[in-house]
Protein backbone atom coordinates (compact mmCIF):
# COMPACT_ATOMS: atom_id res chain seq x y z
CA UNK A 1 -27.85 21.15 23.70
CA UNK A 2 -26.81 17.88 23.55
CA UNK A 3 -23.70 16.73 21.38
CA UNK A 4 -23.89 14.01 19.45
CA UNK A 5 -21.22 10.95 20.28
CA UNK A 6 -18.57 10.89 18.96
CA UNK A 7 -18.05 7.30 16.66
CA UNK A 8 -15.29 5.05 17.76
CA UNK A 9 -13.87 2.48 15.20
CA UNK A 10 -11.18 -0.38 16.31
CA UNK A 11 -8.50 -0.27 13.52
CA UNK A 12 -6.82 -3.81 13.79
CA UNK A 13 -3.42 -3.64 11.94
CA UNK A 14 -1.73 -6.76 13.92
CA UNK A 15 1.47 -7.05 11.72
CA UNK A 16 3.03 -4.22 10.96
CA UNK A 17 2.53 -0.52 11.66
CA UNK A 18 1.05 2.60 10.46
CA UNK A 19 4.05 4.50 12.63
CA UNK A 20 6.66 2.15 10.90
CA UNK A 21 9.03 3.36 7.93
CA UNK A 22 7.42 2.47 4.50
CA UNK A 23 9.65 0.43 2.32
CA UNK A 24 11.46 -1.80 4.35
CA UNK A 25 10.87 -5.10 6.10
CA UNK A 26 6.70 -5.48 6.34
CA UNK A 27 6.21 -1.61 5.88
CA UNK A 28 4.67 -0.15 2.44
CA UNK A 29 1.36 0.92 0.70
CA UNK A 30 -0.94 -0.39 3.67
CA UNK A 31 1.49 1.72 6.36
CA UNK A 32 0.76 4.79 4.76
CA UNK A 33 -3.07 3.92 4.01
CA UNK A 34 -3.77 3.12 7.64
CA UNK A 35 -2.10 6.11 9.24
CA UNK A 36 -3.73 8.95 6.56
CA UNK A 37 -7.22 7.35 6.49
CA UNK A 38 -6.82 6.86 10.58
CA UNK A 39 -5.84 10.45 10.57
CA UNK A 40 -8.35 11.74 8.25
CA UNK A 41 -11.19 10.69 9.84
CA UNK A 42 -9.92 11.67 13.09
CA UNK A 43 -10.20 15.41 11.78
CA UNK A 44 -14.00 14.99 10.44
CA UNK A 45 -14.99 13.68 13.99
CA UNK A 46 -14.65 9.81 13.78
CA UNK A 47 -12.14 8.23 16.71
CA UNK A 48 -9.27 5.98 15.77
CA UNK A 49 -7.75 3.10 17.72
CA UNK A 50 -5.12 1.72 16.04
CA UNK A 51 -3.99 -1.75 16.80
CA UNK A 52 -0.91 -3.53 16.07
CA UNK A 53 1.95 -5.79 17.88
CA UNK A 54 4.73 -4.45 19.58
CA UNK A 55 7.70 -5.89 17.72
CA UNK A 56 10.26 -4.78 19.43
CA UNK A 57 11.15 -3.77 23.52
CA UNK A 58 10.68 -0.40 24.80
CA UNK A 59 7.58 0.69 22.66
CA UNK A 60 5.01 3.30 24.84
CA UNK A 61 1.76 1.28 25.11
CA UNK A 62 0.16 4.30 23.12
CA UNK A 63 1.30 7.31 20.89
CA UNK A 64 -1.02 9.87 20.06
CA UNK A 65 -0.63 10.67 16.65
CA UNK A 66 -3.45 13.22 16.59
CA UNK A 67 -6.56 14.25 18.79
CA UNK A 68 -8.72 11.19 18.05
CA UNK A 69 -6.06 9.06 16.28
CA UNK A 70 -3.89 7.10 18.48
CA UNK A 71 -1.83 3.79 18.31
CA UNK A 72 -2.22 1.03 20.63
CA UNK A 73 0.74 -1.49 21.13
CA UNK A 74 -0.35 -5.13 22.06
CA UNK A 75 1.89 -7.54 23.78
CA UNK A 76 1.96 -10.35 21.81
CA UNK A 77 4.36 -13.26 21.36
CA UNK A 78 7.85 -12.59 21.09
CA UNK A 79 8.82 -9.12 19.63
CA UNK A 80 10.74 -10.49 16.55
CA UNK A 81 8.59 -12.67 14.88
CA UNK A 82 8.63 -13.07 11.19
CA UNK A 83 5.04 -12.51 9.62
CA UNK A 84 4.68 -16.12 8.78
CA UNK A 85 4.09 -17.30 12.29
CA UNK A 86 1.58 -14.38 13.20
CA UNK A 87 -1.00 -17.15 13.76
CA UNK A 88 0.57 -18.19 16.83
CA UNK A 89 -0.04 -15.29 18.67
CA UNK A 90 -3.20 -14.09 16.68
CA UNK A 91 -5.39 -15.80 20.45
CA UNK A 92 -3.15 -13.40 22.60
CA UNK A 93 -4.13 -10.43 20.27
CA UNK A 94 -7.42 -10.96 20.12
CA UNK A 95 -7.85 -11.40 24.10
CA UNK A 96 -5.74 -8.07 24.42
CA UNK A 97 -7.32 -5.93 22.52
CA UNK A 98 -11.27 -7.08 23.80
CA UNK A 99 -9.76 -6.16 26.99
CA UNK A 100 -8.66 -2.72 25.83
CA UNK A 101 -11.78 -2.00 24.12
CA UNK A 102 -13.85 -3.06 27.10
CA UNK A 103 -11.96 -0.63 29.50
CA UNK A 104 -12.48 2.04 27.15
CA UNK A 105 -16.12 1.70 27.02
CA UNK A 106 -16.41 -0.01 23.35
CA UNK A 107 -15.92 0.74 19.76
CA UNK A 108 -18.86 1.15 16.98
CA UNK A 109 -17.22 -0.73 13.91
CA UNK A 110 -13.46 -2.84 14.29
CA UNK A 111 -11.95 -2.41 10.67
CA UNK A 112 -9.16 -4.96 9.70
CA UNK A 113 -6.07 -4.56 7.70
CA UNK A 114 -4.60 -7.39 5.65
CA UNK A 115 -5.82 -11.13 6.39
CA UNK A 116 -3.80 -11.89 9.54
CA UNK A 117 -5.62 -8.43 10.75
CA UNK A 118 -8.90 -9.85 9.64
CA UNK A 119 -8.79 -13.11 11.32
CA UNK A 120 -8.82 -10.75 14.82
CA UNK A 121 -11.04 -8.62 13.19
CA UNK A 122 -13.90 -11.76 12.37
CA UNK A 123 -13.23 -12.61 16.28
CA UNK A 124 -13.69 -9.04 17.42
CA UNK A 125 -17.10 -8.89 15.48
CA UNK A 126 -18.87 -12.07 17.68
CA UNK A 127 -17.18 -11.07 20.71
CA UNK A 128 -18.16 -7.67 20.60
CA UNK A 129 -21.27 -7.53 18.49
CA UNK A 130 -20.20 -4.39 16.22
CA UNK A 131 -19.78 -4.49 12.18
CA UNK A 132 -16.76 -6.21 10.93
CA UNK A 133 -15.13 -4.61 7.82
CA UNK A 134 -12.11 -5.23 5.49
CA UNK A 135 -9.40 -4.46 3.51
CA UNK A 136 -7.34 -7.06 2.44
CA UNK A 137 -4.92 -4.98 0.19
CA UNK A 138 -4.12 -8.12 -1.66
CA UNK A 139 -5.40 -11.58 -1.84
CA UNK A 140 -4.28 -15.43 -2.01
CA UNK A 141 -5.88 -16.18 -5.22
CA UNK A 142 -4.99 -13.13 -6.82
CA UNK A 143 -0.90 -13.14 -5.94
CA UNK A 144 -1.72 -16.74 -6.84
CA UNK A 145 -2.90 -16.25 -10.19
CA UNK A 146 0.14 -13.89 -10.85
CA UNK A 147 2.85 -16.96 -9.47
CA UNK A 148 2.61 -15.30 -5.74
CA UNK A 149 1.66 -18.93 -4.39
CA UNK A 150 0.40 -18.29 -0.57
CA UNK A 151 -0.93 -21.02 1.63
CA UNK A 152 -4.02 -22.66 1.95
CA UNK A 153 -4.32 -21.33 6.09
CA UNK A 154 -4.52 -17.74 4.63
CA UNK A 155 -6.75 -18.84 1.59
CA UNK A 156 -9.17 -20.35 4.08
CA UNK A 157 -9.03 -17.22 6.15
CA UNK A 158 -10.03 -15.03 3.64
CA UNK A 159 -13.05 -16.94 2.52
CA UNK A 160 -14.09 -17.60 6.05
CA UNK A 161 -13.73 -14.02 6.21
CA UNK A 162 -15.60 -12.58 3.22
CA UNK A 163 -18.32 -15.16 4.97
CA UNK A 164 -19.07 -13.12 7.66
CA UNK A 165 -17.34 -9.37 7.14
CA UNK A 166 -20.61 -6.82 6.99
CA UNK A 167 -18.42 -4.53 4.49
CA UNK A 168 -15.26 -5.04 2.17
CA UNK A 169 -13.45 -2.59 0.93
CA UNK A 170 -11.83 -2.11 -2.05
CA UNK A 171 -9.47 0.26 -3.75
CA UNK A 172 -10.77 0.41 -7.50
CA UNK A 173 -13.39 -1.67 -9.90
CA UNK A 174 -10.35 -3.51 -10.74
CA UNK A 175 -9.68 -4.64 -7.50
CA UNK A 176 -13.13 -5.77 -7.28
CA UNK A 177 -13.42 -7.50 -10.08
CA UNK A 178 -10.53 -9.28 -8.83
CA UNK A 179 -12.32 -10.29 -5.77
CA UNK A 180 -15.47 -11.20 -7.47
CA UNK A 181 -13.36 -13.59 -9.71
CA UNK A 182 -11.78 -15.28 -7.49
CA UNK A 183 -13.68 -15.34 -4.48
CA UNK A 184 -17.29 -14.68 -5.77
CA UNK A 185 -19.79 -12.18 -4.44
CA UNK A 186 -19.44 -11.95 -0.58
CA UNK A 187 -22.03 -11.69 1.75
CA UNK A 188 -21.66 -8.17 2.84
CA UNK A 189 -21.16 -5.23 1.06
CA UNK A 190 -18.31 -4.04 -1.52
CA UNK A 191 -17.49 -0.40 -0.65
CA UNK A 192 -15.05 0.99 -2.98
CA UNK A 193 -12.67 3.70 -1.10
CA UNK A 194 -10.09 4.64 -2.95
CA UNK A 195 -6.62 5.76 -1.35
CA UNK A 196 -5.52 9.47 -1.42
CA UNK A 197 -2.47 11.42 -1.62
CA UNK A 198 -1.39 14.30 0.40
CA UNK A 199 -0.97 17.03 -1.88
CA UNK A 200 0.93 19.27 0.93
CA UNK A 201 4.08 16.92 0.10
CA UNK A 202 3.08 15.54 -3.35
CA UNK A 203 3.20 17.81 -6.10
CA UNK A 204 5.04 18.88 -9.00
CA UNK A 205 8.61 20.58 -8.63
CA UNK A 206 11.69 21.70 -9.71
CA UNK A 207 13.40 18.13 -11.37
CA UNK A 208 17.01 20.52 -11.50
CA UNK A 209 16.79 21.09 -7.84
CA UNK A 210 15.66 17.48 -6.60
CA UNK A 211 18.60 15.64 -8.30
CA UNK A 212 20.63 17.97 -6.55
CA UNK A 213 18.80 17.25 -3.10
CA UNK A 214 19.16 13.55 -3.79
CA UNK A 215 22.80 14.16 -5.52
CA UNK A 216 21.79 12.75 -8.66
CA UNK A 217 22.58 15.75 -11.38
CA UNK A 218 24.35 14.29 -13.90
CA UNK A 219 22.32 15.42 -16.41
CA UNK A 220 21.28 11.82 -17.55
CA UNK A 221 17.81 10.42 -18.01
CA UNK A 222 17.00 8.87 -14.26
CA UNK A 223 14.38 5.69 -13.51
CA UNK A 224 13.03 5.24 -10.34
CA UNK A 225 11.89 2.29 -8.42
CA UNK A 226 10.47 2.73 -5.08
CA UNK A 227 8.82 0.25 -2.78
CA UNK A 228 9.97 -3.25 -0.86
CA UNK A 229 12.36 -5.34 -2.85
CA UNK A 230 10.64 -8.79 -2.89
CA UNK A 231 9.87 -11.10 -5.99
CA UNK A 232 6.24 -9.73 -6.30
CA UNK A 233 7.24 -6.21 -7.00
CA UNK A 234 10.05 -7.39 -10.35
CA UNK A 235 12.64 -4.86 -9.28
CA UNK A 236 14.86 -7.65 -11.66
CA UNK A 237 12.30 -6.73 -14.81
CA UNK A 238 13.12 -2.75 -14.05
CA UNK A 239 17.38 -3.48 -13.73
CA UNK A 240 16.98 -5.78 -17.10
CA UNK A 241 14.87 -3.21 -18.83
CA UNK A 242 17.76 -0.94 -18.11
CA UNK A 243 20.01 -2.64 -19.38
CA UNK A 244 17.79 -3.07 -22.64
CA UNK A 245 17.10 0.88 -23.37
CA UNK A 246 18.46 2.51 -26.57
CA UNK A 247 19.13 5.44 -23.65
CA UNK A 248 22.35 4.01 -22.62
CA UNK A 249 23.78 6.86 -20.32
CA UNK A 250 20.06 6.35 -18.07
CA UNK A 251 20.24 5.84 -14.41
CA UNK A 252 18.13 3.99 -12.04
CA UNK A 253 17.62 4.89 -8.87
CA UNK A 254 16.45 1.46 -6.09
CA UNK A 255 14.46 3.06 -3.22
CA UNK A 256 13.62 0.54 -0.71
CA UNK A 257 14.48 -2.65 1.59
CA UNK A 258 14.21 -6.10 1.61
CA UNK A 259 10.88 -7.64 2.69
CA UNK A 260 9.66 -10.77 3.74
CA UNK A 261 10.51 -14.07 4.63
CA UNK A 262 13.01 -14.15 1.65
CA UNK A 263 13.77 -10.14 1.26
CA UNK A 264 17.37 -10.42 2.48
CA UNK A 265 18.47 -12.97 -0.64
CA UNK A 266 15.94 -11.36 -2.93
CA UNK A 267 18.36 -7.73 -2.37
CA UNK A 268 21.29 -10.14 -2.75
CA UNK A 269 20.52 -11.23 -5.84
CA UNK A 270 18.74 -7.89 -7.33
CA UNK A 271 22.73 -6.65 -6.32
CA UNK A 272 23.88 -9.73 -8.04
CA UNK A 273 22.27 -9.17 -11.01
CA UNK A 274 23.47 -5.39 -11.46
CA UNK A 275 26.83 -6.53 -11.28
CA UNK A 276 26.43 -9.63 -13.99
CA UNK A 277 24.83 -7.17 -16.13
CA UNK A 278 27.57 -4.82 -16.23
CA UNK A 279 25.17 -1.83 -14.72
CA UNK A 280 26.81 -1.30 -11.39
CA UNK A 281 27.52 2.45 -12.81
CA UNK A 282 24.11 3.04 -13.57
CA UNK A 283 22.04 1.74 -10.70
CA UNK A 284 22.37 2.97 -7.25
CA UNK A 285 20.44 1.87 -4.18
CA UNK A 286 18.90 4.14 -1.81
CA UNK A 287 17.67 2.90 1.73
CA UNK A 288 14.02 3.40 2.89
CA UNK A 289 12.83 7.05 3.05
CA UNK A 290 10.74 9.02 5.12
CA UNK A 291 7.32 8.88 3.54
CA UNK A 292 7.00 13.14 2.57
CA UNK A 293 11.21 12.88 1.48
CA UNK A 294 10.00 10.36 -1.46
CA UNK A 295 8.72 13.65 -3.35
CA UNK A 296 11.85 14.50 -4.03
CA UNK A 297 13.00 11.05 -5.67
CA UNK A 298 9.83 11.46 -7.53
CA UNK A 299 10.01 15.09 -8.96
CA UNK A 300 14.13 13.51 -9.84
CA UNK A 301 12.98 10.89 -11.99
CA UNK A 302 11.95 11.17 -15.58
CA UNK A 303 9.85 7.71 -15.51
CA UNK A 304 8.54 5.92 -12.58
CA UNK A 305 9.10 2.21 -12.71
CA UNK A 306 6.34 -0.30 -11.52
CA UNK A 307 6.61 -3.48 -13.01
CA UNK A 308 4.54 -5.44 -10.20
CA UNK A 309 3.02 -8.97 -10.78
CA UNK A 310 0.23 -7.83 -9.12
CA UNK A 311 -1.05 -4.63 -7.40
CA UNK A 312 -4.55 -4.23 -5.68
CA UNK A 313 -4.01 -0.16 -5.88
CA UNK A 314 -0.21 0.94 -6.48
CA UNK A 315 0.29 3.90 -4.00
CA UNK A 316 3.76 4.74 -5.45
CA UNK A 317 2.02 5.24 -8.57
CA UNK A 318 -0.59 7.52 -7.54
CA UNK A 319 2.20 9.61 -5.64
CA UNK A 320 4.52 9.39 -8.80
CA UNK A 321 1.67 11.16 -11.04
CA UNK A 322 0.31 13.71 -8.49
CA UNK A 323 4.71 14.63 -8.77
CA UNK A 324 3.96 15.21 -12.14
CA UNK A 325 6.43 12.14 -12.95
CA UNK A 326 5.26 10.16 -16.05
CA UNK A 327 4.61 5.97 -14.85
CA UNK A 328 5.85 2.80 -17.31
CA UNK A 329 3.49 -0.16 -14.82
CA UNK A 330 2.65 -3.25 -15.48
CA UNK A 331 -1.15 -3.12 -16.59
CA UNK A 332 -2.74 -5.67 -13.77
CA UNK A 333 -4.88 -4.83 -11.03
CA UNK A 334 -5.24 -1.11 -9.52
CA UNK A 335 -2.17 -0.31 -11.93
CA UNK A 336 -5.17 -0.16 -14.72
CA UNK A 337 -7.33 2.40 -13.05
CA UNK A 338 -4.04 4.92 -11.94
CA UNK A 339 -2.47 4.45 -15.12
CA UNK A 340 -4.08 5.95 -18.11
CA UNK A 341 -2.34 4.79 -21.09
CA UNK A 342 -1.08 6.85 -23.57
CA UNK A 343 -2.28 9.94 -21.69
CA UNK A 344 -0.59 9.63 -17.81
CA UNK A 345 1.76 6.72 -18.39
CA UNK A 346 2.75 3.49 -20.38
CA UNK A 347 0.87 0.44 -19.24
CA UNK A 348 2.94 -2.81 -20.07
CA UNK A 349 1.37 -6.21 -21.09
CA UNK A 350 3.96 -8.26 -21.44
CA UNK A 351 6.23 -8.56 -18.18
CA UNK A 352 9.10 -8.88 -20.24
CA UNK A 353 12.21 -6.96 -19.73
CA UNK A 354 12.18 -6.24 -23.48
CA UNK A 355 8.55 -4.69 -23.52
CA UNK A 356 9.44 -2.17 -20.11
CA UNK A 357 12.53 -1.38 -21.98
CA UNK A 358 10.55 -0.09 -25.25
CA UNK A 359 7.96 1.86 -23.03
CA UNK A 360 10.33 3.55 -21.02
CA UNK A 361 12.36 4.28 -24.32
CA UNK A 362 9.38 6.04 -25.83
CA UNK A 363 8.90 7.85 -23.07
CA UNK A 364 12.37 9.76 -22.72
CA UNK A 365 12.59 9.89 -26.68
CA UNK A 366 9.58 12.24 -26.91
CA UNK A 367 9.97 15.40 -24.58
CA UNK A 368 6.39 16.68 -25.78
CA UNK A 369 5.05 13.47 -24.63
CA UNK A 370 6.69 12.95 -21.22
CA UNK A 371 5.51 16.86 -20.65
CA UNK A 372 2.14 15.64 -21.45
CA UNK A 373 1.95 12.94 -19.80
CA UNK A 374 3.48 14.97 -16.83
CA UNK A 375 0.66 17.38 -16.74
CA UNK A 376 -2.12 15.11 -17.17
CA UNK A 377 -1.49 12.61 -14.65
CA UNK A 378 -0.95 15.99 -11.79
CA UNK A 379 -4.30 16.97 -12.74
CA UNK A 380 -5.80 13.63 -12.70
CA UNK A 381 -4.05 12.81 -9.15
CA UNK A 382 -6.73 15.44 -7.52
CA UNK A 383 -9.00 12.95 -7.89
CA UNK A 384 -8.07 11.01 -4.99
CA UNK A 385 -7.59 12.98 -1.76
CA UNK A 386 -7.50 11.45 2.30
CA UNK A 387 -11.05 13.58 3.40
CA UNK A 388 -13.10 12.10 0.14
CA UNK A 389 -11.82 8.40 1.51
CA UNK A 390 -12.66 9.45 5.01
CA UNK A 391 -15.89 10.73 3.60
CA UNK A 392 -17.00 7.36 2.24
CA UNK A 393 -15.49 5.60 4.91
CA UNK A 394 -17.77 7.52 7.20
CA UNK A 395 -20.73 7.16 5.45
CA UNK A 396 -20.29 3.66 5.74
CA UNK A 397 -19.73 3.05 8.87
CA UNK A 398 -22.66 4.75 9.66
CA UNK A 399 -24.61 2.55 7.76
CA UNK A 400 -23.50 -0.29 9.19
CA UNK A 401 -24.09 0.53 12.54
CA UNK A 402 -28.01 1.34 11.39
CA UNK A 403 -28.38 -2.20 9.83
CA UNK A 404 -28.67 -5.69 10.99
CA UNK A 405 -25.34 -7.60 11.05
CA UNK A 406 -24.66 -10.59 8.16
CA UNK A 407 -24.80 -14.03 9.90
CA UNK A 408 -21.62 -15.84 9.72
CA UNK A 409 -21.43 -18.24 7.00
């Protein structure tokens, strides 16, 4: 009997990748998205060929990751490039992967990652006469309309993009709103798939026995922060709403590195501002973690800090509640769809160090509460899983491939 072929999709994730460590440099949310989606549908019969640049000598041309997920490094431009001049080598990309794709006898559906990914993805579509779809993870006009100014060559790209993509995907109806706000209805389809969380690694625990893993058992209330320190994530609103809280013995715990163009003085002057505030016994950094090791910083912490100008999903906050560890977020984007207030986790209006500070207060005052909370956010963390994203994914793709391609705008 014959078999039916197996689907091929061409993941394009040109600057940074899924194999790198989350939290530092480039490396966060998107990292972990693209290597458990990749790997998910791998395991429910869909092929993934991951592409990204090689930033840096003596990388194998390919690592197998899993039986029909593997990682394809592409030669492009000098290895240490910051991501702001990408577009230089985005040409040599492009004509690197087509030529990879061609010698392995095609792809089905190329699916970009992040603008820079989706200008080789909106090539890759006319080139090679498959569906085109998207994730952008954030947008211009959103960071934009949070202070995030980005420039008019990635603005452009986007709408040129959401022009001619067959499919965009989405994380959440906020997300989408988002996109329909600023960018208007695209000519393709919106697809929302949601991220998951691997619930082999991310679940509730013992908080006595993680501080002592992570050598924080002092006894005192603990805060977490974990992602990239750059302006757009207000790692300074979390260190000021420490200093703020009636809870004057708390802790806060920094897990993460400097990222971006201006990461390196951002973490000066997050260290800066710990010492002018008198906290440097209270706040301790922590470099980037292994992915599944970030459990244990979660099941530590009494609240999970996310005070992010804007966030098209918040991963850490998804992994945070499926720890059983109570959230205090900012309430914009995806933050509003993780975070049920009141019943998960403190959503925060006002991005003021005073309003975080009043949250997080209520939180550790009220035991019943942050037990509450604790419990409610575990159970509602099952509702987002790897295999239901792949499932959707799937789905689409195969509708895509059974439907006539949207003309380029």
């Amino acid at each position: 009997m014959e078999t039916e072929k197996r689907r091929r999709v061409a993941v394009i994730s040109l600057h940074t990748s899924p194999l790198a460590q989350p939290g530092a440099g480039d490396s966060g949310g998107m990292n972990v998205y693209v290597r458990e989606m990749s790997s998910a549908l791998a395991q429910h019969g869909t092929e993934c060929i991951v592409y990204t640049r090689a930033d840096r000598a003596g990388l194998p041309a390919e690592v197998l990751v899993e039986p029909g997920h593997r990682v394809v490094h592409i030669e492009a431009g000098p290895h240490h490039l910051p991501k702001e001049a990408l577009g230089d080598v985005v040409d040599e990309f492009i004509d690197k992967v087509v030529a990879d794709i061609e010698a392995r006898g095609g792809v089905d559906v190329v699916h970009a990652h992040y603008w820079l990914s989706g200008e080789v993805g909106h090539a890759l579509k006319h080139r090679l006469d498959v569906p085109f779809v998207v994730t952008f993870h954030t947008l211009a006009r959103v960071k934009g309309a949070a202070g995030d100014t980005e420039s008019a060559v990635r603005d452009a790209a986007e709408s040129a993009q959401l022009g001619c993509a067959d499919a965009v995907c989405v994380s959440c109806d906020a997300e989408r709103r988002d996109l329909v706000a600023h960018y208007g209805i695209p000519r393709g389809r919106i697809e929302t798939v949601s991220p998951g969380v691997e619930h082999a690694f991310f679940g509730p625990g013992d908080r006595l026995g993680a501080r002592r893993a992570i050598r924080e058992d002092s006894g005192d209330p603990l805060l977490l922060f974990a992602g990239r320190i750059q302006a757009l994530k207000g790692l300074d609103i979390a260190i000021r709403a420490l200093g703020e809280l009636s809870h004057t013995s708390a802790r806060l715990l920094v897990v993460g590195g400097a990222s971006g163009a201006e990461g390196s003085s951002e973490e000066r002057a997050m260290r800066l501002l710990v010492d002018d505030l008198g906290l440097n016994d209270r706040v301790r950094f922590v470099s980037p973690q292994p992915h599944h090791l970030l459990a244990t910083y979660y099941r530590a912490a009494d609240v999970v800090v996310v005070p992010s100008r804007s966030e098209s999903f918040g991963l850490v906050a998804l992994e945070a509640a499926a720890c059983g560890t109570p959230v205090v977020a900012s309430a914009v984007g995806g933050l509003t769809s993780l975070v049920t207030d009141g019943v998960t986790g403190l959503l925060v209006n006002s991005r003021t160090p005073s309003a975080f500070a009043a949250a997080i207060d209520r939180v550790l005052a009220d035991v019943s509460m942050a037990q509450s909370m604790a419990m409610a956010a575990s159970l509602n963390s099952w509702d987002y899983s790897w295999t239901s994203a792949a499932d959707r994914l799937r789905d689409l793709y195969e509708d895509l491939r059974a439907s006539a391609l949207v003309e380029c705008k």
